[in-house]
Structures are given as C-alpha cells and as structure tokens.
Protein backbone atom coordinates (compact mmCIF):
# COMPACT_ATOMS: atom_id res chain seq x y z
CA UNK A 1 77.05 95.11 125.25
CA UNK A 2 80.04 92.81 124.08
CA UNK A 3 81.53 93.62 120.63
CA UNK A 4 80.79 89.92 118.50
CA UNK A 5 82.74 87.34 116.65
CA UNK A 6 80.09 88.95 113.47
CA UNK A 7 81.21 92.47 113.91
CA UNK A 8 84.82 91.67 114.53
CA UNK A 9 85.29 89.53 111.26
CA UNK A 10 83.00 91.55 109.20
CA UNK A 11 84.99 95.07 109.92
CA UNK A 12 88.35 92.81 109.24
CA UNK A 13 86.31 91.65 105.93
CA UNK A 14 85.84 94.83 104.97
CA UNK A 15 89.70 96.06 105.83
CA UNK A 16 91.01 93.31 103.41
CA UNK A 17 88.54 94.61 100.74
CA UNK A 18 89.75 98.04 101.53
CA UNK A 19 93.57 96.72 101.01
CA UNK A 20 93.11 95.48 97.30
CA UNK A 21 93.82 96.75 93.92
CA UNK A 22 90.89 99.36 93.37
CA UNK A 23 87.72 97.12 91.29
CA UNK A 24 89.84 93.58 92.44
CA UNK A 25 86.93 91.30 92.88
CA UNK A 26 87.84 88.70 96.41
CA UNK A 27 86.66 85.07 96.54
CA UNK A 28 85.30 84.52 99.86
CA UNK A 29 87.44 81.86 100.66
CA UNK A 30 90.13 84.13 100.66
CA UNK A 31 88.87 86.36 102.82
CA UNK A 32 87.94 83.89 105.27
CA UNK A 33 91.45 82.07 105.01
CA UNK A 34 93.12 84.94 104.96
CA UNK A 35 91.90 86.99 108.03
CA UNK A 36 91.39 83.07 110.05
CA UNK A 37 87.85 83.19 110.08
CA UNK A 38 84.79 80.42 109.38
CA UNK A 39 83.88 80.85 105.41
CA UNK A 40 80.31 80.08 106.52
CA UNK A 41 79.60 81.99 108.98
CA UNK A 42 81.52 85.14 106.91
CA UNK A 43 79.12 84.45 104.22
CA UNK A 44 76.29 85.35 106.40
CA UNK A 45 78.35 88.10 107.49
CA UNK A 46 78.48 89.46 104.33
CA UNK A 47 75.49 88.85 103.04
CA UNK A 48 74.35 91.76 105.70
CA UNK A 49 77.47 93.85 104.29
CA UNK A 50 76.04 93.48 100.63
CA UNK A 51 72.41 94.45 101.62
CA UNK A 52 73.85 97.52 103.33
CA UNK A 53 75.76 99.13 100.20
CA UNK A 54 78.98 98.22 101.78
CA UNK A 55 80.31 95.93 99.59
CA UNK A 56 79.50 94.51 96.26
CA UNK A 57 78.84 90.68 95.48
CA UNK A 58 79.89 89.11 91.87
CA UNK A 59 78.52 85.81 91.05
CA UNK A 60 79.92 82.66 89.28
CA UNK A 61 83.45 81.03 88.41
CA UNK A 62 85.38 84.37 89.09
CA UNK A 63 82.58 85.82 91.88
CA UNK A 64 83.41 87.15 95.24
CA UNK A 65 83.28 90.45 96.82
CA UNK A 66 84.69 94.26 96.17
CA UNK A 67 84.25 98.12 98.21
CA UNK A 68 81.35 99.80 96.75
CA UNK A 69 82.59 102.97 98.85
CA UNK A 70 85.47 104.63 99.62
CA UNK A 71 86.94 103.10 102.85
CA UNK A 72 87.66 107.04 103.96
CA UNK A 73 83.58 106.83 103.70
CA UNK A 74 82.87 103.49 105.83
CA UNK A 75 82.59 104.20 109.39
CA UNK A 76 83.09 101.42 111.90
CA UNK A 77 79.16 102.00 112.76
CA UNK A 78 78.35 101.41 109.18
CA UNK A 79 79.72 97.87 109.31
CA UNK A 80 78.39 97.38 112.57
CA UNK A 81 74.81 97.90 112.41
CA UNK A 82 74.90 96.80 109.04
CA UNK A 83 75.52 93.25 110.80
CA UNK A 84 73.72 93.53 113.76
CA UNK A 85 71.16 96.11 113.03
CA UNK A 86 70.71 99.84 114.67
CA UNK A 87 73.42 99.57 117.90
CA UNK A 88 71.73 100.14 120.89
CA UNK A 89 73.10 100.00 124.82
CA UNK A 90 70.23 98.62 126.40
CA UNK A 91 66.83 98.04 125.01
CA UNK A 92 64.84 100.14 127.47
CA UNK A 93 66.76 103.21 125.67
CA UNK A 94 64.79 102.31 122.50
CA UNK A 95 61.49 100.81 123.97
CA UNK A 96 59.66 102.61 126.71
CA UNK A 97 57.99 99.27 127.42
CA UNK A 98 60.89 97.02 128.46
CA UNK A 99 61.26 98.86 131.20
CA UNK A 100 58.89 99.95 134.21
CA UNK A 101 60.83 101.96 135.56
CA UNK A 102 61.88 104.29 132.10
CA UNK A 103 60.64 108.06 132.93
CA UNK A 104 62.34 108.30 136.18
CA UNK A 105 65.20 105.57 136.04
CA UNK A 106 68.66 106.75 137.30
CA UNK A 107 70.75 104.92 135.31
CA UNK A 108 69.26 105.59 131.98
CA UNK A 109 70.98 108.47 132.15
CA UNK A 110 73.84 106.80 132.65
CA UNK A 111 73.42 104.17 129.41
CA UNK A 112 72.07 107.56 127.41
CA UNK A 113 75.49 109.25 127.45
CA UNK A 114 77.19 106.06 127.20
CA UNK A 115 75.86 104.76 124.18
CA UNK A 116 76.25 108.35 123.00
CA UNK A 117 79.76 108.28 123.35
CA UNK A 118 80.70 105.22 121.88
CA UNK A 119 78.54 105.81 118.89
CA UNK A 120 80.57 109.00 118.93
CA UNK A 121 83.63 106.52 118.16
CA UNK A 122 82.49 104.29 116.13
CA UNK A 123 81.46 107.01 113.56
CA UNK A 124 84.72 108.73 113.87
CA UNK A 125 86.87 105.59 112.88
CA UNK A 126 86.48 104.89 109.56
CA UNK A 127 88.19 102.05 107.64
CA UNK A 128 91.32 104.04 106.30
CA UNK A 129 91.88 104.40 109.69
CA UNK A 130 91.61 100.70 110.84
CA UNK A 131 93.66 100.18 108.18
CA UNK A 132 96.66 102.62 109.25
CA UNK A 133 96.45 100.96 112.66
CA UNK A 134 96.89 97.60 111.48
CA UNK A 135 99.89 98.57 109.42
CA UNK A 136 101.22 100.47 113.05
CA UNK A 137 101.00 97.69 114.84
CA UNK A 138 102.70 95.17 112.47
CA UNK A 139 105.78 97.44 113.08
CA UNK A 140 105.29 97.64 116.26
C-alpha cells in the first residue's frame, strides 16, 4: 500500500475547506493554487469528495466548493476511501479467490492486524486535527 498523490491532495483539499469562514463557498482554482496541486486532476478528486457527502459543490460564476460536515466529524478514512474506495491491505483480505493459499496463509495474519491498525488511525485523525498539526508545524 503507498498513500497517493489523490489522497494526499484531496485530505489537504478538504483542510483548506475546513480553514474558511463557516458557508465561504472556494473556487477550485484556489484550492488547487493554493495547496500547489493540478486543478484537473483535483477536480476529479473532488468530484469523489462531493459524491461522498464530504463537501458541497456550487455551480456557475461564483461556484466552487464548501464542508458539508463538521471537520471534528471527517475522519482521515472518510476522505480516503471516499477517493479511492473501501481501503484495503491486500486484496486476498477481501477476496478469498485471489489467493490459493487464503485459509491457511501465514501472513494473512500478518496484513489482518495490519490493516486493522492503520484503519485504527486513520479513523482517529480527523480534520481538526490535521489542521492543528499544520498550524504546529508552521511554528515549528
């Protein structure tokens, strides 16, 4: 598993949301110049974001994008697999088929606690708390 360019810009996406006057609706272009990232390929990005109840889209002249939650209430696993889909380790944990060696395989075990864990982090980050760390390590 290798965290993506998609998930990376889309959680920053949502943290610059998060940062603006409460209802403030945010061209994409701003967004994308802003956090240094390719307008297109954000637009797909939040596309996925918009389908997922994350954010909000606004059409026309004065369109872009606003929160629909409270970023106390946006996990970094709700961004994630709302861009890539339900996170998985390694397919075999998901289908029984990719594998022949599933029902007695050592190191499923392994990848089972694994992914686990880090789905154990990703829902206990949310993106207040992205937020505080970016403001941390600007001071730092």
């Amino acid at each position: 598993m290798q965290f993506t360019k998609a998930e990376s810009y889309g959680i920053r996406g949502v943290i610059y949301l998060a940062e603006q006057d409460d209802g403030r609706v945010v061209p994409l272009s701003e967004i994308a110049a802003t956090e240094e990232v390719p307008e297109k390929f954000l637009a797909k990005i939040f596309q996925n974001l918009t389908k997922a109840g994350i954010v909000r889209s606004h059409r026309g002249i004065k369109g872009g994008f606003n929160l629909l939650k409270d970023p106390d209430n946006i996990t970094a696993r709700d961004v994630i697999e709302a861009i890539q889909g339900q996170y998985m380790l390694a397919k075999c944990l998901r289908d029984s088929d990719s594998c022949d060696k599933h029902s007695n395989c050592p190191v499923r075990v392994v990848l089972e606690k694994a992914e686990k864990e880090l789905l154990r982090v990703f829902e206990e980050y949310t993106i207040s708390d992205m937020m505080r760390f970016k403001t941390d390590l600007s001071v730092s």
